[in-house]
N, C-alpha and C. Protein backbone atom coordinates (compact mmCIF):
# COMPACT_ATOMS: atom_id res chain seq x y z
N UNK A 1 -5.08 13.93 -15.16
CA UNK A 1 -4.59 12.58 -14.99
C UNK A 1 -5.29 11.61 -15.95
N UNK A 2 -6.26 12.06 -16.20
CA UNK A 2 -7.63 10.81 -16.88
C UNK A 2 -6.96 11.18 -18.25
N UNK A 3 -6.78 12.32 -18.84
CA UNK A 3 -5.87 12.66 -20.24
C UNK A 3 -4.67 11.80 -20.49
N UNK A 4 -4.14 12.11 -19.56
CA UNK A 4 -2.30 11.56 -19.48
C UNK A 4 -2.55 9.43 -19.66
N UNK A 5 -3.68 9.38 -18.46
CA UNK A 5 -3.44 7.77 -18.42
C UNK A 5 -4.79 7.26 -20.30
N UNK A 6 -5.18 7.88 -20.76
CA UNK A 6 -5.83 7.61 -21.76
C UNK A 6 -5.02 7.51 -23.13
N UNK A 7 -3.92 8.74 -23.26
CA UNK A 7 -3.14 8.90 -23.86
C UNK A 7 -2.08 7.68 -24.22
N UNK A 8 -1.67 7.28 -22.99
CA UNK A 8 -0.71 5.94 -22.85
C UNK A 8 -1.28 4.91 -23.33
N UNK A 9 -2.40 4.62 -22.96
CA UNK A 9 -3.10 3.53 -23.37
C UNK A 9 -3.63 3.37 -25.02
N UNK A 10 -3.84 4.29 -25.64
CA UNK A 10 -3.93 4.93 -26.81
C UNK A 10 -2.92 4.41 -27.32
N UNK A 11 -1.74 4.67 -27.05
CA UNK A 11 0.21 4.64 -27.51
C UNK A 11 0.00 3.10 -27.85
N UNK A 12 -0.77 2.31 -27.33
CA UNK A 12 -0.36 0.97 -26.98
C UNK A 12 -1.74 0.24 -27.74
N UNK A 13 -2.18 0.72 -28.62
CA UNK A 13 -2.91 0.04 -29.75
C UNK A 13 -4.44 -0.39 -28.93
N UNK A 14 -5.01 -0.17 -27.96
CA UNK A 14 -6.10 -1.19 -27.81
C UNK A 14 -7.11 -0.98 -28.28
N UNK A 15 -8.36 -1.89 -28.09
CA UNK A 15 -9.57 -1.94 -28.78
C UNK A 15 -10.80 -1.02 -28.71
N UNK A 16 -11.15 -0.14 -28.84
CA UNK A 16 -11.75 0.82 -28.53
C UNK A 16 -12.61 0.42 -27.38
N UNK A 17 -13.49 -0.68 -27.13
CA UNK A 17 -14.20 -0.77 -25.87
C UNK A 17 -13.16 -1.15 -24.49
N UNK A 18 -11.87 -1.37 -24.85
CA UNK A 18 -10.87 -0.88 -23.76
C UNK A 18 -10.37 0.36 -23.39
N UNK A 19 -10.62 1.03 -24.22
CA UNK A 19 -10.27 2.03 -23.68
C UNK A 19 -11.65 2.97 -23.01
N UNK A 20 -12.79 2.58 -23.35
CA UNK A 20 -13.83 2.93 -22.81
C UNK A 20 -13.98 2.86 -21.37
N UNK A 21 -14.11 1.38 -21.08
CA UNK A 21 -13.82 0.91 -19.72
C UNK A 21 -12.68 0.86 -19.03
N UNK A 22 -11.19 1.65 -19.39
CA UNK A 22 -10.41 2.09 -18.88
C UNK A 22 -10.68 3.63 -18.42
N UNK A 23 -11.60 4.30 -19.03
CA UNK A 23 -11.98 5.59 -18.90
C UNK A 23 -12.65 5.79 -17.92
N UNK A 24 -13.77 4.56 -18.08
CA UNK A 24 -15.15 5.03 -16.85
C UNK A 24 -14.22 4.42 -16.07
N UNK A 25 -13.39 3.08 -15.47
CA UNK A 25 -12.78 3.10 -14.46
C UNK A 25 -12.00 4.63 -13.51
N UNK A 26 -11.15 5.03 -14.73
CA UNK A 26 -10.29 6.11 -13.99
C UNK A 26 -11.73 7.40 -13.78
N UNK A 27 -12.64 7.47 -14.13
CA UNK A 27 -13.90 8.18 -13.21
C UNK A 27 -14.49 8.00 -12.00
N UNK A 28 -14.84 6.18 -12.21
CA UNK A 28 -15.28 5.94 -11.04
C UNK A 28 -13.97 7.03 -9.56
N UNK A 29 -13.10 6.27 -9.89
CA UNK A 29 -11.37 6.10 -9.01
C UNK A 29 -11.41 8.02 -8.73
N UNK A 30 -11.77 8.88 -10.28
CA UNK A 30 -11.52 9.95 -9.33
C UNK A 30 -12.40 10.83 -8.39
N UNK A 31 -13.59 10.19 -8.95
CA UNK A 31 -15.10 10.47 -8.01
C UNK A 31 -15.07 10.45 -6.85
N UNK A 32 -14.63 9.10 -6.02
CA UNK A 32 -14.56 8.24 -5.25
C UNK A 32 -13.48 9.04 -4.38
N UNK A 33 -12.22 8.95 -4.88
CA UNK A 33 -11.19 9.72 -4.27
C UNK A 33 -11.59 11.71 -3.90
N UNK A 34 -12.33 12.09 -4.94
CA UNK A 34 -12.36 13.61 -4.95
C UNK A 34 -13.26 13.65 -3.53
N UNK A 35 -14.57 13.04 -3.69
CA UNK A 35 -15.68 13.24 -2.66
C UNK A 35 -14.89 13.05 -1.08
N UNK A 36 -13.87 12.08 -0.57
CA UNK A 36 -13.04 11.90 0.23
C UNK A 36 -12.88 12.99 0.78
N UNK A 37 -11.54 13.74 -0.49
CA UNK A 37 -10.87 14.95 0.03
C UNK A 37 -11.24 15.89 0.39
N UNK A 38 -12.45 16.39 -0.70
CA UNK A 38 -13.42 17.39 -0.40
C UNK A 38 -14.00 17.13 1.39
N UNK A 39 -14.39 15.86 1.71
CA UNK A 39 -15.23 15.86 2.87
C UNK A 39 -14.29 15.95 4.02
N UNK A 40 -12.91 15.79 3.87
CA UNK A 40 -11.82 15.44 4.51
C UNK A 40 -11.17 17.55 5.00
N UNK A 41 -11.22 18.06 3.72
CA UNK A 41 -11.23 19.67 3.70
C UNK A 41 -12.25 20.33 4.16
N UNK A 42 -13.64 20.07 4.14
CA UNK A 42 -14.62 20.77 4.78
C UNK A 42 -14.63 20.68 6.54
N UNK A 43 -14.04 19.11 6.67
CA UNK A 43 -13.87 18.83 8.13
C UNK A 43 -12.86 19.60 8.58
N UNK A 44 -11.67 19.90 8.09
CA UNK A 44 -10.90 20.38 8.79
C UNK A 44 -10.88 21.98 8.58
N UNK A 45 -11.63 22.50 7.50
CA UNK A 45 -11.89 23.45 7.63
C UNK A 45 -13.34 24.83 8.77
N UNK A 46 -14.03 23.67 9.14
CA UNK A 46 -14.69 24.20 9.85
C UNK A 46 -14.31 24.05 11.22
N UNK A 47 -13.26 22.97 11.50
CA UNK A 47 -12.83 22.26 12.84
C UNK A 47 -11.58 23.80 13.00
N UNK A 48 -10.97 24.52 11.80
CA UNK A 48 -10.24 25.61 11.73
C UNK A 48 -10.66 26.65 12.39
N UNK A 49 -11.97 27.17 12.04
CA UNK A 49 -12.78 28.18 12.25
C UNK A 49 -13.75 27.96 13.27
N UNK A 50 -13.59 27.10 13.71
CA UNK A 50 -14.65 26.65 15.35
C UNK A 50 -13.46 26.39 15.99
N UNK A 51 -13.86 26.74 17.40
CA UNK A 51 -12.49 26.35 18.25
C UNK A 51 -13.29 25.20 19.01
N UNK A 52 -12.10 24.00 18.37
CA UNK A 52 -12.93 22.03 18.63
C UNK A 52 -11.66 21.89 19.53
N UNK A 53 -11.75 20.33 19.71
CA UNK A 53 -11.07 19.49 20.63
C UNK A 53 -10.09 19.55 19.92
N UNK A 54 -8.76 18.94 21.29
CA UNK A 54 -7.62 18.31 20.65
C UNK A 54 -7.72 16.47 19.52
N UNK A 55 -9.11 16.43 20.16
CA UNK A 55 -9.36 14.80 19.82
C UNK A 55 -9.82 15.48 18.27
N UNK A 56 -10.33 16.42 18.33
CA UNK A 56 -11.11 16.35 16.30
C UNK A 56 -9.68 16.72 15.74
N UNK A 57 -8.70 17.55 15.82
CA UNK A 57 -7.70 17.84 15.75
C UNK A 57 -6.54 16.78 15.13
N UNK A 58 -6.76 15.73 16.41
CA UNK A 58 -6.11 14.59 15.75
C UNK A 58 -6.24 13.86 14.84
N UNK A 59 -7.76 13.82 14.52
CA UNK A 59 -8.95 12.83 13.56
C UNK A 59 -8.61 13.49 12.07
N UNK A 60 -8.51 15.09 12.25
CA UNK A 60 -8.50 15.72 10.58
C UNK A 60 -6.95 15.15 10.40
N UNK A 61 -5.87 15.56 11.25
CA UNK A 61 -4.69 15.16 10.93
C UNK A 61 -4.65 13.48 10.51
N UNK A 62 -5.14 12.81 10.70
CA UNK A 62 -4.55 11.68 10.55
C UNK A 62 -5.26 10.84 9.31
N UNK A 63 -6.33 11.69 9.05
CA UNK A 63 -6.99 11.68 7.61
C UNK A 63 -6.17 12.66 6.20
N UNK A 64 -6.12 13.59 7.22
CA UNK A 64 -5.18 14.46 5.79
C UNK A 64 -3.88 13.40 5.50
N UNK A 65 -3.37 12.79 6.44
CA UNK A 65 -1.75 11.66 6.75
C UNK A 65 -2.73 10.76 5.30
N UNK A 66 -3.87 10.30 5.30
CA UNK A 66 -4.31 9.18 4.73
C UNK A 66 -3.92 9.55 3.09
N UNK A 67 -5.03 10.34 3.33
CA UNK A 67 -5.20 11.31 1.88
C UNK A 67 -3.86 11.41 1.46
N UNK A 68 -3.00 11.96 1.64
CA UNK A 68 -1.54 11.98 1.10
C UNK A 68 -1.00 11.03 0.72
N UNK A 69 -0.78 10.24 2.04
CA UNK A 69 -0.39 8.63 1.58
C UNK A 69 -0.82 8.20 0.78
N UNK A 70 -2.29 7.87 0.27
CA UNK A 70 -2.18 7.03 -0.66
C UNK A 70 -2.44 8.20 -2.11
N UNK A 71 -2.56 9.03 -2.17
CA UNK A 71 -2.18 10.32 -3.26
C UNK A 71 -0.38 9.86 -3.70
N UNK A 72 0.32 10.11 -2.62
CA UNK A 72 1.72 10.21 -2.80
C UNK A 72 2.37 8.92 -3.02
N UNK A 73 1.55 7.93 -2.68
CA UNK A 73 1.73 6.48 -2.69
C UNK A 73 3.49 6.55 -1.77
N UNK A 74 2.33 6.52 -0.40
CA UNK A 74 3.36 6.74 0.37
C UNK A 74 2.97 6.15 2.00
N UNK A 75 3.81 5.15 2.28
CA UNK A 75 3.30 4.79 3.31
C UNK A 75 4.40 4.43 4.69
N UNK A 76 3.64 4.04 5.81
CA UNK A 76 4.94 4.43 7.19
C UNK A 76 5.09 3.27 7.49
């Protein structure tokens, strides 16, 4: 994604220290987002392999709902 949105921006002439700080932005953004999912997958993966509540059950589901949504830019 960080290729694809660098590329575009590239297309469109800017100043090299824009595109710098368009770069470390889309890092910060996928850092931020990755550490989420990852912590979001470990939860529901051990909540898989332990037999938990219906209440943790609901908590991974409605985080994985999050994660998607705003991945899919998609909302209810």
């Amino acid at each position: 994604m960080k290729q694809k949105a660098i590329f575009i921006l590239k297309s469109r002439r800017p100043k090299d220290p824009q595109v710098k700080a368009f770069g470390d932005a889309i890092d910060v953004v996928e850092e931020l987002i990755g550490k989420f999912v990852r912590s979001v997958y470990t939860r529901s993966s051990v909540a898989v392999h332990v037999a938990d509540s219906k209440e943790e059950a609901k908590k991974v589901r409605d985080y994985v709902a999050l994660v998607l949504g705003e991945l899919l830019e998609v909302k209810e």
